[in-house]
N, C-alpha and C. Protein backbone atom coordinates (compact mmCIF):
# COMPACT_ATOMS: atom_id res chain seq x y z
N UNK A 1 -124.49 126.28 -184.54
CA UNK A 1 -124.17 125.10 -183.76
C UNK A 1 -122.70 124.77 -183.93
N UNK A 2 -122.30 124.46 -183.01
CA UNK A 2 -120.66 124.14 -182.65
C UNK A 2 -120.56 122.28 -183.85
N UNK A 3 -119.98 122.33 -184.42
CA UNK A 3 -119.25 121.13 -185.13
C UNK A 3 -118.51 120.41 -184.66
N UNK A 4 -117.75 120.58 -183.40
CA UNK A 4 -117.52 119.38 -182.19
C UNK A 4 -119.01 118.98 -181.66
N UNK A 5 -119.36 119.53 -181.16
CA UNK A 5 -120.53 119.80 -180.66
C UNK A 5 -121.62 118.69 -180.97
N UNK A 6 -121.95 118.84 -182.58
CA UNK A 6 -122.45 117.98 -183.00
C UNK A 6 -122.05 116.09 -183.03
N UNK A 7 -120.38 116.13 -183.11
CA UNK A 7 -119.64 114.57 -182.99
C UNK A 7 -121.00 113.67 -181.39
N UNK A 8 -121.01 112.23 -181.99
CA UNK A 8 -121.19 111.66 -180.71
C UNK A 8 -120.29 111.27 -179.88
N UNK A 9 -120.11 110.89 -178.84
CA UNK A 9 -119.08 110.57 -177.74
C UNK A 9 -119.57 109.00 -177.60
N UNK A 10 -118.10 108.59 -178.10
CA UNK A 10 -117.95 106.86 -178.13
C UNK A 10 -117.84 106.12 -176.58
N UNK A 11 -118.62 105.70 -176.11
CA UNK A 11 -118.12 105.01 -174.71
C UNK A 11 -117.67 103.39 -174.37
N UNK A 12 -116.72 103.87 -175.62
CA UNK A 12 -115.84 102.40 -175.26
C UNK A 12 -115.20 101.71 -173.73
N UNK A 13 -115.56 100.90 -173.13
CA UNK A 13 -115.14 100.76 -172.06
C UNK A 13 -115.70 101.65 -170.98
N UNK A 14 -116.71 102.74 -171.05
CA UNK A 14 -116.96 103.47 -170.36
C UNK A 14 -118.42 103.04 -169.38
N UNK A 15 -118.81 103.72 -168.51
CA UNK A 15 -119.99 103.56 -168.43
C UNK A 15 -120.27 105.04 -167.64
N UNK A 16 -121.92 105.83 -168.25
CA UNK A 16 -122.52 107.19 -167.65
C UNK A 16 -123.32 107.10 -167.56
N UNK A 17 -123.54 107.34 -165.84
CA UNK A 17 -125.07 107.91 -165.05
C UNK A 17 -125.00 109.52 -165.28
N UNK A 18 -126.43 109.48 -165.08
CA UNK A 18 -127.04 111.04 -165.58
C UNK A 18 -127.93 111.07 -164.93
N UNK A 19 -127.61 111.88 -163.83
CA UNK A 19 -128.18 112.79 -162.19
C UNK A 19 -128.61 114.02 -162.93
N UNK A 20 -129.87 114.50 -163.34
CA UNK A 20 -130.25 115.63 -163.77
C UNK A 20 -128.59 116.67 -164.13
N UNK A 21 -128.56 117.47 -163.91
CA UNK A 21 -127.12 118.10 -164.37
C UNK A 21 -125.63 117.38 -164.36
N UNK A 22 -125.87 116.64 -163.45
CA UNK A 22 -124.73 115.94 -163.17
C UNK A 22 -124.42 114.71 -164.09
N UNK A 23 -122.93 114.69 -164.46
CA UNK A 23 -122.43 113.49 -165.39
C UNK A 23 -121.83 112.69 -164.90
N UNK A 24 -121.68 111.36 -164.61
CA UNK A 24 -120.70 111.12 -163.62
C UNK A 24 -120.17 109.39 -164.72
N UNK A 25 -118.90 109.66 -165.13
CA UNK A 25 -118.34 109.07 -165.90
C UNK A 25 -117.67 107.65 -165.17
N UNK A 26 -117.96 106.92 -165.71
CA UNK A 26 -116.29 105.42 -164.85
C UNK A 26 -115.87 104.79 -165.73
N UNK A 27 -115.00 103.66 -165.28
CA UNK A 27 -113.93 103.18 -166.54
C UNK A 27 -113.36 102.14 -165.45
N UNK A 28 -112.30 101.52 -166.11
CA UNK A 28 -111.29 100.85 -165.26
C UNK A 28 -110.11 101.74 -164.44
N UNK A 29 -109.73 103.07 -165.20
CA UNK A 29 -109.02 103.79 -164.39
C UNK A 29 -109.42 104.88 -163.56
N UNK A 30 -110.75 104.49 -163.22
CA UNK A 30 -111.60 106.01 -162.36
C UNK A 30 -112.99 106.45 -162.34
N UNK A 31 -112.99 107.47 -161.90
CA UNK A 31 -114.80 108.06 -161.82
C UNK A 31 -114.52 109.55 -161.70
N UNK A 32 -115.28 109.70 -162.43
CA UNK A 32 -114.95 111.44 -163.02
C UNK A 32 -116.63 111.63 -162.64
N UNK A 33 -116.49 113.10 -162.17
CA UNK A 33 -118.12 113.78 -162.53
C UNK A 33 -117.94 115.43 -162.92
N UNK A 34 -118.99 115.77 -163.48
CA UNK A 34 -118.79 117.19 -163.76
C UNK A 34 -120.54 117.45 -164.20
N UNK A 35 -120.84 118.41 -164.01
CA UNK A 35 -122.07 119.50 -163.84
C UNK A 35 -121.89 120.22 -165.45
N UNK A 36 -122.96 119.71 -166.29
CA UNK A 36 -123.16 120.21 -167.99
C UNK A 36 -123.45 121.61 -167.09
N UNK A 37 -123.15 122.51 -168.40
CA UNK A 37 -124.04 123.79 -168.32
C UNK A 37 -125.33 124.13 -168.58
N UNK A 38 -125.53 125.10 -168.26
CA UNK A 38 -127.22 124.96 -168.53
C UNK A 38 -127.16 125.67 -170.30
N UNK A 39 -128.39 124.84 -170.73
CA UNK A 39 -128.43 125.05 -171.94
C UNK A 39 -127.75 124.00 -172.61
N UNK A 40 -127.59 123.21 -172.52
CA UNK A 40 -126.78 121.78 -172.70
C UNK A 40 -127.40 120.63 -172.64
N UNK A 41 -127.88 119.98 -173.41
CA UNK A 41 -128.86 118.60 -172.99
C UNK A 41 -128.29 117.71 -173.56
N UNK A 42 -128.32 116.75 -172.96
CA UNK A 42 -127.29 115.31 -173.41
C UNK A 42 -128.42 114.05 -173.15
N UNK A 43 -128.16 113.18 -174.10
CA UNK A 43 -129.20 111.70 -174.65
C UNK A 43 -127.82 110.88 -174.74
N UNK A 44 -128.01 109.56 -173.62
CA UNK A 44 -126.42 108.44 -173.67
C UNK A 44 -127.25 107.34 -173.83
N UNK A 45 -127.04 106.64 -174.63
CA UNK A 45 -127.37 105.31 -175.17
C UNK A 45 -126.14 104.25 -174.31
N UNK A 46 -126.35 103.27 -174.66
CA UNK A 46 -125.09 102.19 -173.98
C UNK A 46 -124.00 102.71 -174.65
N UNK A 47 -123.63 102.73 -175.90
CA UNK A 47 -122.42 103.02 -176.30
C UNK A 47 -122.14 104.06 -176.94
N UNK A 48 -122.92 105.18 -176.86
CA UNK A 48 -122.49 106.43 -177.13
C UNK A 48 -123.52 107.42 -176.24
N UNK A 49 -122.93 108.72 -176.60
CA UNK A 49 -124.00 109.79 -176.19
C UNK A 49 -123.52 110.55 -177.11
N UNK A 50 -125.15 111.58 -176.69
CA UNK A 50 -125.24 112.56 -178.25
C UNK A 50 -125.76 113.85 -177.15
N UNK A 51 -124.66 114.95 -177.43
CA UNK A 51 -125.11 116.32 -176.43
C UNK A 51 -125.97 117.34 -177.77
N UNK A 52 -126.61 118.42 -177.21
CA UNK A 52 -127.59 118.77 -177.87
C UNK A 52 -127.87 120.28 -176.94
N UNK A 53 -127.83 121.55 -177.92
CA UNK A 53 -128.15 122.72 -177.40
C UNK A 53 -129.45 123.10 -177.34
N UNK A 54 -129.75 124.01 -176.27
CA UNK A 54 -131.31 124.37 -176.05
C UNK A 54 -131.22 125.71 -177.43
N UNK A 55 -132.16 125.66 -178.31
CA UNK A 55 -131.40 127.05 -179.31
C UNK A 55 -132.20 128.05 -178.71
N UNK A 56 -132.97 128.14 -177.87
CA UNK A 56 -133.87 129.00 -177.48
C UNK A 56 -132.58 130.43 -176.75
N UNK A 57 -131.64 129.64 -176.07
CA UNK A 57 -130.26 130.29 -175.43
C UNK A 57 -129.10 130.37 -176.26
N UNK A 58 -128.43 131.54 -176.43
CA UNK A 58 -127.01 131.64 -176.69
C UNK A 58 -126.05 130.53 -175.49
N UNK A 59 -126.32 130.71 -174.51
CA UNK A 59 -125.90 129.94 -173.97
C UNK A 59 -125.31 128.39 -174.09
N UNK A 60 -125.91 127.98 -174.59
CA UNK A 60 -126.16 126.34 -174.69
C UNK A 60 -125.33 126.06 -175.97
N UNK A 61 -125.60 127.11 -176.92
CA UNK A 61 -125.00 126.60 -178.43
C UNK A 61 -123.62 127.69 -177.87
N UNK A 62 -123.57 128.54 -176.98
CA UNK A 62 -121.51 128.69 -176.68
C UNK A 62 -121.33 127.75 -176.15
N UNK A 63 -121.50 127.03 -175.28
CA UNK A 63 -121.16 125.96 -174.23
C UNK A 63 -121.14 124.64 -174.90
N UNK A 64 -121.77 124.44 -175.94
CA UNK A 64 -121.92 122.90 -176.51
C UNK A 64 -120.19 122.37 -177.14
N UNK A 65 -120.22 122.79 -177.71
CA UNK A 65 -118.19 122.16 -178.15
C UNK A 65 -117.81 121.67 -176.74
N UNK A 66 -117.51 123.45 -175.74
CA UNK A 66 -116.95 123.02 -174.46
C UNK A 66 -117.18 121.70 -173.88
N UNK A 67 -118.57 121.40 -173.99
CA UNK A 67 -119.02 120.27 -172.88
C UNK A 67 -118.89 119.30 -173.46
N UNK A 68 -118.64 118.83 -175.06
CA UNK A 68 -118.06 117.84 -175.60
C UNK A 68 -117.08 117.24 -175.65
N UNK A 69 -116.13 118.63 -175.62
CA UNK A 69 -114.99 118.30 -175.42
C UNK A 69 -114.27 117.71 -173.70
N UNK A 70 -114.71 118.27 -172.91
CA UNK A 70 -115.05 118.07 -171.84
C UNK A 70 -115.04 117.00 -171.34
N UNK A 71 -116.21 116.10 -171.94
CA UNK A 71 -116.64 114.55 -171.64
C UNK A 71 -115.87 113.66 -172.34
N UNK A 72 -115.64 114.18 -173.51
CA UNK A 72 -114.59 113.28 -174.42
C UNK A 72 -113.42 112.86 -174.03
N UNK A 73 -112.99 113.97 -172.96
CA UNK A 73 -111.68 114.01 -172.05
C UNK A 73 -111.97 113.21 -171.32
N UNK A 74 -112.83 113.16 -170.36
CA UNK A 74 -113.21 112.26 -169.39
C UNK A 74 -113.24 111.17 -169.74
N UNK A 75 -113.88 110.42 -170.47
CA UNK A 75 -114.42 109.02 -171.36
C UNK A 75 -112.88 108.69 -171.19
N UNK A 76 -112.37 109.78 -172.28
CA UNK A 76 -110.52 109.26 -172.59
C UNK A 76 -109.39 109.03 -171.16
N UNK A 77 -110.00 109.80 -169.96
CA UNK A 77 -109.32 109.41 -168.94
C UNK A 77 -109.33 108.20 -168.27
N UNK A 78 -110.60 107.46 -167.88
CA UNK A 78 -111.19 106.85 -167.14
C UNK A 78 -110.97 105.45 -168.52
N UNK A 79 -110.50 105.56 -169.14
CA UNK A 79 -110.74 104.18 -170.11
C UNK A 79 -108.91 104.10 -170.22
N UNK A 80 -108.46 105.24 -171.29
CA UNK A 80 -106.92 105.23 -171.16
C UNK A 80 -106.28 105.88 -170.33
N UNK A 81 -106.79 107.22 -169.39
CA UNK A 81 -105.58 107.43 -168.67
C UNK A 81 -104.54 108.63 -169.50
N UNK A 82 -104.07 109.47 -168.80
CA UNK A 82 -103.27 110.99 -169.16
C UNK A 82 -101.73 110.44 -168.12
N UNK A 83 -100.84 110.68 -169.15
CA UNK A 83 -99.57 111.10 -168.60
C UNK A 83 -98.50 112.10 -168.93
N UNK A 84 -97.83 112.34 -168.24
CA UNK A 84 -96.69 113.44 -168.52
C UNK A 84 -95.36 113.08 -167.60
N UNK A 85 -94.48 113.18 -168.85
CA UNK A 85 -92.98 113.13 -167.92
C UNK A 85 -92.54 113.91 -167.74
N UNK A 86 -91.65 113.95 -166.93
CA UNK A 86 -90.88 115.30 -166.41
C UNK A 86 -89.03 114.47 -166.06
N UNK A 87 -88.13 115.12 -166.84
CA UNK A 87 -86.70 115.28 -166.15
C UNK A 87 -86.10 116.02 -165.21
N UNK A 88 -85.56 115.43 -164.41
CA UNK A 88 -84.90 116.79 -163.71
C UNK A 88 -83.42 116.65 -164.05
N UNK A 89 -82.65 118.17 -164.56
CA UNK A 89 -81.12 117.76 -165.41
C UNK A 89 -80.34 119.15 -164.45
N UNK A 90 -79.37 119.03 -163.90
CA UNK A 90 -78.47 119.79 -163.60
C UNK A 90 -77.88 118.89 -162.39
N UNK A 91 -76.04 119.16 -162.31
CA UNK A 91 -75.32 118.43 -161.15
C UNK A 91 -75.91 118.47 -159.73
N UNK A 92 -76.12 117.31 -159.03
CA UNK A 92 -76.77 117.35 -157.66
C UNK A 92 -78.31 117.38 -157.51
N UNK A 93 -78.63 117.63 -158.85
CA UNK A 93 -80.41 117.85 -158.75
C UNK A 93 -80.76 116.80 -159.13
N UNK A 94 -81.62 115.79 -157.86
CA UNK A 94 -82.61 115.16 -158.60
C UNK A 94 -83.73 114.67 -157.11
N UNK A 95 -84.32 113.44 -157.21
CA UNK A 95 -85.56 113.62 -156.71
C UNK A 95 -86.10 112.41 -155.60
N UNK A 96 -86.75 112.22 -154.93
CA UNK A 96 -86.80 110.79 -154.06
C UNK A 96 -88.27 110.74 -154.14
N UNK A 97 -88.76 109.53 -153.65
CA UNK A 97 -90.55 109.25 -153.70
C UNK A 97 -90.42 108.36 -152.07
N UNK A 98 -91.36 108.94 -151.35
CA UNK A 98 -91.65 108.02 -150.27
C UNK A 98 -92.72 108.28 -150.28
N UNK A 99 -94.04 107.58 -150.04
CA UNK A 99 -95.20 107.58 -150.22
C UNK A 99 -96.00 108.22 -150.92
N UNK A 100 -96.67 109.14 -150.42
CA UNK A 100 -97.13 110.67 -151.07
C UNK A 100 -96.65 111.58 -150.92
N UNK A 101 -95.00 111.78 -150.79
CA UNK A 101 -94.34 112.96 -150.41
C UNK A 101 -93.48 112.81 -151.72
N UNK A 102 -93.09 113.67 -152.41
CA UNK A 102 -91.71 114.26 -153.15
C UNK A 102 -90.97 115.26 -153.05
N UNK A 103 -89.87 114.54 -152.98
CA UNK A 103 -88.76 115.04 -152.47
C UNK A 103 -87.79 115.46 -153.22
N UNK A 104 -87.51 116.95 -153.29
CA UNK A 104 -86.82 117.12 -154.40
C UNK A 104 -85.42 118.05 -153.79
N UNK A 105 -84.19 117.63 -154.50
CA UNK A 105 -83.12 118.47 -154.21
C UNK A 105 -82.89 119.30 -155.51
N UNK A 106 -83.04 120.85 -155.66
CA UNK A 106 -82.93 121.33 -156.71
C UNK A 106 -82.17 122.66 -156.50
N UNK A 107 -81.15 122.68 -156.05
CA UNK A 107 -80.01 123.11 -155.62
C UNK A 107 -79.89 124.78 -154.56
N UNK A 108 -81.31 124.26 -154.16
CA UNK A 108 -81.57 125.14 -152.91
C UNK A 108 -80.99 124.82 -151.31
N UNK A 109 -80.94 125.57 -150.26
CA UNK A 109 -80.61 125.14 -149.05
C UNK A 109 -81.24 124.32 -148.62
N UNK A 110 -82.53 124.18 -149.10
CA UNK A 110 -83.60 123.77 -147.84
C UNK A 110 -84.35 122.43 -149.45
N UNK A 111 -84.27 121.27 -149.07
CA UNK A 111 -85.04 120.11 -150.21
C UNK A 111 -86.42 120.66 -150.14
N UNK A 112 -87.16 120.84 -151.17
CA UNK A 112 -88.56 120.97 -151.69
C UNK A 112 -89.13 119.49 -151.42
N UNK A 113 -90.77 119.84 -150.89
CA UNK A 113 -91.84 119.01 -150.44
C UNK A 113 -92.88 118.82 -150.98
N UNK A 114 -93.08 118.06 -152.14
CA UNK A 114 -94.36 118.60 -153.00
C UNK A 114 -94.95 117.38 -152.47
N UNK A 115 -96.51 117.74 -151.87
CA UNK A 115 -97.38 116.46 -151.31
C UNK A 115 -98.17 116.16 -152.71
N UNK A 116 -98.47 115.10 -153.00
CA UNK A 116 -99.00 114.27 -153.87
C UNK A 116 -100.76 114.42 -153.86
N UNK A 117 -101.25 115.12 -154.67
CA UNK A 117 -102.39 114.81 -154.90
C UNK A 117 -103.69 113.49 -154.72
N UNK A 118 -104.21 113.43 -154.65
CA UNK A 118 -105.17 112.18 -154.52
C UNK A 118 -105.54 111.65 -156.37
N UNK A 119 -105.95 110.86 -156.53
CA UNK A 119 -106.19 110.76 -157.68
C UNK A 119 -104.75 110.62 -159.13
N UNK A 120 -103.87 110.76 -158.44
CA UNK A 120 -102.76 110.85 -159.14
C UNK A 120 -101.54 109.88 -158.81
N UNK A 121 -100.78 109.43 -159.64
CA UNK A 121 -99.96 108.19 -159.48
C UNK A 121 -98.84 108.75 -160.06
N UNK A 122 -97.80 108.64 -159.08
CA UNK A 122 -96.43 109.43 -159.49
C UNK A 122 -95.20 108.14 -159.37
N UNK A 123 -94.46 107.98 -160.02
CA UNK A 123 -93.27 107.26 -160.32
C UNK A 123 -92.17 107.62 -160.71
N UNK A 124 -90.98 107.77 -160.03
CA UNK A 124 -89.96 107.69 -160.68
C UNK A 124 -88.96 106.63 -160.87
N UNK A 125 -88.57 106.32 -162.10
CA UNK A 125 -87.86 104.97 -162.55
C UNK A 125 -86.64 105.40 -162.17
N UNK A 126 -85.88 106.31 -162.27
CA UNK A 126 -84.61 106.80 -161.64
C UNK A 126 -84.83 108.48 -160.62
N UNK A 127 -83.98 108.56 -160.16
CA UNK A 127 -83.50 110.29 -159.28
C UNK A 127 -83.54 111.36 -160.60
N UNK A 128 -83.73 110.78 -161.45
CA UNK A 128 -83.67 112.28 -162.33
C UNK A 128 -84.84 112.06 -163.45
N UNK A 129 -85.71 111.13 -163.50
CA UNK A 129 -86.72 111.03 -164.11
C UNK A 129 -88.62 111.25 -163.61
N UNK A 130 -89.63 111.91 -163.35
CA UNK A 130 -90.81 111.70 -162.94
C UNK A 130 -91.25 111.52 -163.83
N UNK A 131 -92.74 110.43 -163.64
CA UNK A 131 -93.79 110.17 -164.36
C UNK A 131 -95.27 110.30 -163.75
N UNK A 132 -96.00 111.05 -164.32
CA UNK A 132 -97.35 111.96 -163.42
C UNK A 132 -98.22 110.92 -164.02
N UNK A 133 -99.13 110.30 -163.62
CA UNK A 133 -100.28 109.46 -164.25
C UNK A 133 -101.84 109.48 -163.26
N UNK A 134 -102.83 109.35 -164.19
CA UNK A 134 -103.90 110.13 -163.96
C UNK A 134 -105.53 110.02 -164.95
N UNK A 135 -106.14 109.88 -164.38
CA UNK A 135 -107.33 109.87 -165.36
C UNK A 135 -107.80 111.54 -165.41
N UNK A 136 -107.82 112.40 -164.70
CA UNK A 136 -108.17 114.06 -164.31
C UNK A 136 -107.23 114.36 -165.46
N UNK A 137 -107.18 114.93 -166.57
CA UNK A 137 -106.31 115.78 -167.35
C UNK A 137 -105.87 116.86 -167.18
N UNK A 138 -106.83 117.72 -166.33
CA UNK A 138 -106.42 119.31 -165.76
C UNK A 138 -105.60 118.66 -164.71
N UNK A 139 -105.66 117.96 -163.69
CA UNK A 139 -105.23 117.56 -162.54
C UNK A 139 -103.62 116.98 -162.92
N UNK A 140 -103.92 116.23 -164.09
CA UNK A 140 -102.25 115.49 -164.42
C UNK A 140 -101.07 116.71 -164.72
N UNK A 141 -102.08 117.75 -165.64
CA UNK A 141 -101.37 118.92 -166.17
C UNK A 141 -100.66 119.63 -165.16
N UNK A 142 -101.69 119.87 -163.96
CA UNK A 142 -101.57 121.21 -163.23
C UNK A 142 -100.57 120.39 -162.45
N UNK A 143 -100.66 119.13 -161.69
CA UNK A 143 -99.16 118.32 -160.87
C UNK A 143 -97.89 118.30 -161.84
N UNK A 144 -98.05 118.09 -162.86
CA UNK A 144 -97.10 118.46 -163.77
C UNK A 144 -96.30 120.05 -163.76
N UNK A 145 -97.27 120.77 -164.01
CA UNK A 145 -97.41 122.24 -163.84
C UNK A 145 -96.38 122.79 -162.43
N UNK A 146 -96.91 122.34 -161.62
CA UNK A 146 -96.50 122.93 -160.18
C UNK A 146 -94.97 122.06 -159.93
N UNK A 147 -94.71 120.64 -159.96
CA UNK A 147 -93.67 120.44 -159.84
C UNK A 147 -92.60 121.08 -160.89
N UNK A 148 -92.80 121.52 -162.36
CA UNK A 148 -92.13 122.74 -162.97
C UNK A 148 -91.51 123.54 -162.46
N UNK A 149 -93.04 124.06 -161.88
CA UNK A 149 -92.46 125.77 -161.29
C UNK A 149 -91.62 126.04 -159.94
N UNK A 150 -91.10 125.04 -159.81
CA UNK A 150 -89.63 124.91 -158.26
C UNK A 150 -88.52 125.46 -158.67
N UNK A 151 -88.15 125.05 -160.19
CA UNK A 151 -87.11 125.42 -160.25
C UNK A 151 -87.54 125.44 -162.30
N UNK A 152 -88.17 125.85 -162.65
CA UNK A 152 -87.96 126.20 -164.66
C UNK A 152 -86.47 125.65 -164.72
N UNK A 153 -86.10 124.90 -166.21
CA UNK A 153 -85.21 125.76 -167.01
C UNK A 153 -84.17 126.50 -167.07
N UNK A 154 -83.25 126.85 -166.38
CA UNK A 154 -82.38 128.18 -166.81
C UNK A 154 -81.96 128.22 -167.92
N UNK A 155 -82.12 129.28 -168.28
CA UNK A 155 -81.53 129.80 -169.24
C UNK A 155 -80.02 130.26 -170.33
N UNK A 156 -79.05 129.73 -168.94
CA UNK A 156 -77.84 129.58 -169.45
C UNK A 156 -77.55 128.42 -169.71
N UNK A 157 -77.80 127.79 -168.16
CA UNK A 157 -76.83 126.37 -168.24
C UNK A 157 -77.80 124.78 -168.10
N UNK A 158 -79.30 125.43 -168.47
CA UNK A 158 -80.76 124.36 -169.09
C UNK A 158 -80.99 123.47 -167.55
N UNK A 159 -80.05 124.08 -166.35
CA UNK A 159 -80.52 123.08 -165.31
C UNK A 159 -82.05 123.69 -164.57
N UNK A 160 -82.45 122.21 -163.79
CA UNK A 160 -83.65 122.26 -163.97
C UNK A 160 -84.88 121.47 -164.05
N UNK A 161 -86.31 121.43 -164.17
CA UNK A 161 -86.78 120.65 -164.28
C UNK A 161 -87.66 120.79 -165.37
N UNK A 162 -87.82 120.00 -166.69
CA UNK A 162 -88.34 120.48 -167.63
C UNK A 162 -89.02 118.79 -168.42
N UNK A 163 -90.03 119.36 -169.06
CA UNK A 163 -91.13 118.44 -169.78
C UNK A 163 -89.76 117.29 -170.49
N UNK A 164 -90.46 116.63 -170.34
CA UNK A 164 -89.35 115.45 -171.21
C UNK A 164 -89.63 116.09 -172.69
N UNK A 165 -88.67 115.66 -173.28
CA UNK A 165 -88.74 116.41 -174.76
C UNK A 165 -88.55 117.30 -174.81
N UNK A 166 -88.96 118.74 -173.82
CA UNK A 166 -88.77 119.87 -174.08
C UNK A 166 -87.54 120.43 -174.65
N UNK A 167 -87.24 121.54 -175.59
CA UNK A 167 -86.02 121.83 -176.17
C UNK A 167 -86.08 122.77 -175.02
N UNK A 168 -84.76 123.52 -174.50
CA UNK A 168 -84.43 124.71 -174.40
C UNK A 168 -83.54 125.63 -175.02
N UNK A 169 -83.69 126.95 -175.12
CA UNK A 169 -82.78 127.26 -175.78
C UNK A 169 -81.91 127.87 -175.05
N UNK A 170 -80.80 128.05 -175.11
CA UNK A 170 -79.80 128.69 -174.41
C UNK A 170 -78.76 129.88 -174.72
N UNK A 171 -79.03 130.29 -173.80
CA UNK A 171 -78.36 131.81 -174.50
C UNK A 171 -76.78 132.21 -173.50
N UNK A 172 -76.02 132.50 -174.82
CA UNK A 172 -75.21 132.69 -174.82
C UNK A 172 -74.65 134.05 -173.32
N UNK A 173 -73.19 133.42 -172.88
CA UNK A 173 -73.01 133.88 -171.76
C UNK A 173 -71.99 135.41 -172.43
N UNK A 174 -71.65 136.02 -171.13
CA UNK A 174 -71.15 137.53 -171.41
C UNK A 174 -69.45 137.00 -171.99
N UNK A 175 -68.88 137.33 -173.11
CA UNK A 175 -67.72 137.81 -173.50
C UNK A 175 -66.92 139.36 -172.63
N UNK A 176 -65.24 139.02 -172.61
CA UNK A 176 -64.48 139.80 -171.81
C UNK A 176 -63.91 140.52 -172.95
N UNK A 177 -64.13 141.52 -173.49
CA UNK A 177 -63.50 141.53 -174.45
C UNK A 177 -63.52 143.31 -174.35
């Protein structure tokens, strides 16, 4: 038996219906659902739930952590909520918000169009700062994720769009010598 697996799931602020397979989580910031695996049986009291493997299946006792972890995420979305920042740093590069469109100048010919997801709340406090917010954690990641991949990092001169905090390292340019 998985030792996450076994933890109960606290539902502070939460509240879960349980549609035969189906989980369907809410909160003040959302409504999440997701489909346990089979081999997976879950018992929710008002303020917690307790998941539980069929042992008859390998199945159920691989899958049990997963689906803990899983819901734990959820609970944690829909009550607190997932964010990620993002900078954008090099001369001329930075970014605009009009509705669900972002607008990015990242020192291409043509400005980048990234349409805005549903479920997701994007802000920027300045042209060179984003903030991704979100109860979906894969969803916050992966909008996070994709506005990244326009322009990474470089590698010489760190312009770019990169995780707040992120270090880069930079490597040294060619000598004439």
């Amino acid at each position: 038996m998985s030792r996450i697996g076994k933890k109960p799931v606290l539902l502070t602020g939460a509240t879960v219906v349980v549609n035969g397979r189906s989980v369907q989580i809410s909160g003040p910031k959302g409504k999440l659902e997701m489909q346990l695996p089979s081999g997976v049986t879950m018992e929710a009291d008002k303020d917690q739930m307790q998941l539980g493997a069929d042992v008859a299946t390998a199945e159920g006792r691989r899958f049990l952590g997963l689906a803990r972890s899983l819901i734990q995420g959820m609970v944690t979305g829909v009550t607190l909520g997932y964010k990620k920042n993002l900078e954008i740093q090099g001369v001329g590069f930075r970014g605009t918000l009009s509705g669900t469109k972002l607008n990015l100048s990242l020192g291409f010919s043509h400005p980048v169009i990234f349409e805005v997801p549903a479920g997701i709340k994007l802000t920027m406090p300045d042209q060179t700062h984003i903030s991704i917010e979100g109860s979906d954690k894969q969803l916050v990641g992966e909008v996070a994720a994709c506005i990244r991949r326009f322009h990474p990092p470089d590698s010489y001169k760190g312009k770019g769009v990169r995780y707040a905090g992120e270090q880069v390292t930079l490597k040294e340019g060619k000598t004439v010598g």
